[in-house]
C-alpha atoms as a PDB file:
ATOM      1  CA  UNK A   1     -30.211   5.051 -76.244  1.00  0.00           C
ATOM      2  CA  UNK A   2     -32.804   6.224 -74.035  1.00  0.00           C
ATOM      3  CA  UNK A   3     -30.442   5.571 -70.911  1.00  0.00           C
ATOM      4  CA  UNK A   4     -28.582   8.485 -72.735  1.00  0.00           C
ATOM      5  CA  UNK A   5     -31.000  10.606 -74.364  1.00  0.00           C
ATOM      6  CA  UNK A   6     -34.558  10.676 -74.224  1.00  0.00           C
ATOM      7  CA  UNK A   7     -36.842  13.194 -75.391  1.00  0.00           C
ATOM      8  CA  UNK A   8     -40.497  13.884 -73.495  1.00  0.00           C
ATOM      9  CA  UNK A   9     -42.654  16.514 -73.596  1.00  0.00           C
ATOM     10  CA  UNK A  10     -44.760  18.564 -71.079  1.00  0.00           C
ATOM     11  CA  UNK A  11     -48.122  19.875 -71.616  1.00  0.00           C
ATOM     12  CA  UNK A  12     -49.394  22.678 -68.925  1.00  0.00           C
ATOM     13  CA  UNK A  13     -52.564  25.067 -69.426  1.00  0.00           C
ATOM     14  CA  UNK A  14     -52.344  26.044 -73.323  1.00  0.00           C
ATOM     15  CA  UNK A  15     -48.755  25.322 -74.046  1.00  0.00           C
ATOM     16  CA  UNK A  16     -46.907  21.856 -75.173  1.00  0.00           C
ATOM     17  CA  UNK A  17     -43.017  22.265 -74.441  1.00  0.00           C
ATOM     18  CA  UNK A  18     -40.571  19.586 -75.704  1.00  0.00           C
ATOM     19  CA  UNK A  19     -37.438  18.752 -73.192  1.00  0.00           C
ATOM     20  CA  UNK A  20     -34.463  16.476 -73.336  1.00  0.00           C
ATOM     21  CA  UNK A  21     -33.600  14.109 -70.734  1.00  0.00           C
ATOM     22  CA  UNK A  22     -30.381  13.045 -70.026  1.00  0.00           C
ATOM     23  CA  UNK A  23     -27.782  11.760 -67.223  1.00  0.00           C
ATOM     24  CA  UNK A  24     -25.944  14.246 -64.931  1.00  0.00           C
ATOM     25  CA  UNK A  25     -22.498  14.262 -66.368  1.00  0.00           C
ATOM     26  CA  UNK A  26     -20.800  14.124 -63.272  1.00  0.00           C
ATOM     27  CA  UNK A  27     -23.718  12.466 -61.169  1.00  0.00           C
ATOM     28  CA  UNK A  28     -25.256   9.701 -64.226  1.00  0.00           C
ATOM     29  CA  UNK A  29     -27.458   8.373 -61.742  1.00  0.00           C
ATOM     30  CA  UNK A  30     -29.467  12.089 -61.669  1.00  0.00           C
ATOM     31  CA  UNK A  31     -30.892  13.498 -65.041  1.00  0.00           C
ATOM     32  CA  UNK A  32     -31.550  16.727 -65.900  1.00  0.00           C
ATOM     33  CA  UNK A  33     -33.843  18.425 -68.099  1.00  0.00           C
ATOM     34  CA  UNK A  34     -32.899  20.450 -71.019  1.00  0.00           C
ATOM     35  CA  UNK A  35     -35.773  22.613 -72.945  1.00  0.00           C
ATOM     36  CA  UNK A  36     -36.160  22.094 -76.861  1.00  0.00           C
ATOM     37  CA  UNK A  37     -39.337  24.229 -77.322  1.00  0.00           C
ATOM     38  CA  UNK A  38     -42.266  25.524 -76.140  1.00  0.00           C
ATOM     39  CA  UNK A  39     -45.600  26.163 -78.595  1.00  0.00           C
ATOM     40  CA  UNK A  40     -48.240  28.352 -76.839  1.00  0.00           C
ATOM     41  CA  UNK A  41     -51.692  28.288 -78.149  1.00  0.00           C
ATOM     42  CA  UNK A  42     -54.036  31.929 -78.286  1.00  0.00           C
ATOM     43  CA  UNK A  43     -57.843  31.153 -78.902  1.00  0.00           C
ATOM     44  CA  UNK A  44     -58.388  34.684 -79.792  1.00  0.00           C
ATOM     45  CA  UNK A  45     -55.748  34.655 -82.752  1.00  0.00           C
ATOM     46  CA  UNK A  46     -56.304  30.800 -83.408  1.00  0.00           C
ATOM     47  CA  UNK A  47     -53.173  30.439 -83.793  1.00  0.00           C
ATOM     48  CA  UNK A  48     -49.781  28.325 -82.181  1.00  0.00           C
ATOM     49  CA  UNK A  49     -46.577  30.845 -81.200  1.00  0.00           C
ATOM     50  CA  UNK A  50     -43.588  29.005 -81.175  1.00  0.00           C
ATOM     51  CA  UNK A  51     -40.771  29.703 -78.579  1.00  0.00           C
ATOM     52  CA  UNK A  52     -36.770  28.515 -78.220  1.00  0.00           C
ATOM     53  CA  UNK A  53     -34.542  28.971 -75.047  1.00  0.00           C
ATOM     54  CA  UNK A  54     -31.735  31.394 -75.133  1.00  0.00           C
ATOM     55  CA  UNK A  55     -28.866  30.937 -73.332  1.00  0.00           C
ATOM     56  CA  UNK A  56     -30.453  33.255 -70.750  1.00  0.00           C
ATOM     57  CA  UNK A  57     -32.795  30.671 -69.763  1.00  0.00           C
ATOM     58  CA  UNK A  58     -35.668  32.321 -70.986  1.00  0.00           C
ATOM     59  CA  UNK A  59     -38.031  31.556 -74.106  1.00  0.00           C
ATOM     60  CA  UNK A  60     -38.143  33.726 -76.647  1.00  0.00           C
ATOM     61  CA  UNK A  61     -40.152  33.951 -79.752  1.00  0.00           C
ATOM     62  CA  UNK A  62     -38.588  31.999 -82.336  1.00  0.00           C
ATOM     63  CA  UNK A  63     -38.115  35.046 -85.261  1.00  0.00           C
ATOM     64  CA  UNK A  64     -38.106  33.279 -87.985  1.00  0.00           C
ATOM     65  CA  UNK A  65     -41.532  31.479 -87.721  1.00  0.00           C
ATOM     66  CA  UNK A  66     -43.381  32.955 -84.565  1.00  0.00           C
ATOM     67  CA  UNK A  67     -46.110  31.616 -85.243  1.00  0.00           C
ATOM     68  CA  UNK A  68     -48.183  28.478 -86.884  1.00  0.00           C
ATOM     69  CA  UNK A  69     -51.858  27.691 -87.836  1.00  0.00           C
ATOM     70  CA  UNK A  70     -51.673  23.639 -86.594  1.00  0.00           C
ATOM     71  CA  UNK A  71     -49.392  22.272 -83.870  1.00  0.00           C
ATOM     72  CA  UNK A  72     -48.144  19.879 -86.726  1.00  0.00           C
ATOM     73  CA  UNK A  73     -46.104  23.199 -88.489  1.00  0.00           C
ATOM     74  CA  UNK A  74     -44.713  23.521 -85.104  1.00  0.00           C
ATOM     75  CA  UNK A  75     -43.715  20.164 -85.027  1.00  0.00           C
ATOM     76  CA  UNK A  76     -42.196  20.009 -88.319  1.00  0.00           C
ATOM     77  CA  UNK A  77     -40.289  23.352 -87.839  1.00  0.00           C
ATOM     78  CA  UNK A  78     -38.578  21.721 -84.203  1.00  0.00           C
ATOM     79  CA  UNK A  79     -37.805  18.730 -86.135  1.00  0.00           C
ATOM     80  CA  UNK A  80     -36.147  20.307 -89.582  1.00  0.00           C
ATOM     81  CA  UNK A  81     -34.646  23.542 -87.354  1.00  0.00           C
ATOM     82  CA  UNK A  82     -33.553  25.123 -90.134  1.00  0.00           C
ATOM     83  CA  UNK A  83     -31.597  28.114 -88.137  1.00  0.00           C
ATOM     84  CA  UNK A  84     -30.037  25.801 -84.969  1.00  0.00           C
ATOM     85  CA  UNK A  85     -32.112  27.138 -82.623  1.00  0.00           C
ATOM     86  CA  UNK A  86     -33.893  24.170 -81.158  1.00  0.00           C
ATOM     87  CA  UNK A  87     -31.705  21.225 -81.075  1.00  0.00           C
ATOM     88  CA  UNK A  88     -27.589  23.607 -81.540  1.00  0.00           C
END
């Protein structure tokens, strides 16, 4: 499976973002990237802001929980994505 999907993640400064990898459809021996989400943590609020990529190509904060105490709420929320934001 992970010749077809693979998930990885990136971690850069104060932020953890989760990515799919995956053949080129047209070129399978390239892969591309796609973006799951991004968590961003702020020392001064102690806290984790959570983030999903809009068709614009931009992250945005994810409404419905923009925010968690432990990177483990942000975990769970990408994995149950209760409103189809993170994984369609």
């Amino acid at each position: 499976m992970r010749k077809e999907l693979d998930l990885d993640v990136r971690i850069k400064d104060q932020s953890v973002e989760i990515f799919e990898i995956r053949p080129r459809w047209q070129h399978p021996e390239e892969t591309i990237e796609s973006q799951v989400a991004k968590t961003t943590y702020v020392k001064t609020q102690d806290v984790w802001k959570i983030y999903w990529m809009r068709q614009d190509l931009k992250w945005h904060s994810y409404e419905p929980l923009p925010e968690v105490q432990v990177i483990e709420e942000f975990l769970a929320e990408v994995d149950s994505d209760p409103h189809h934001c993170f994984w369609g």
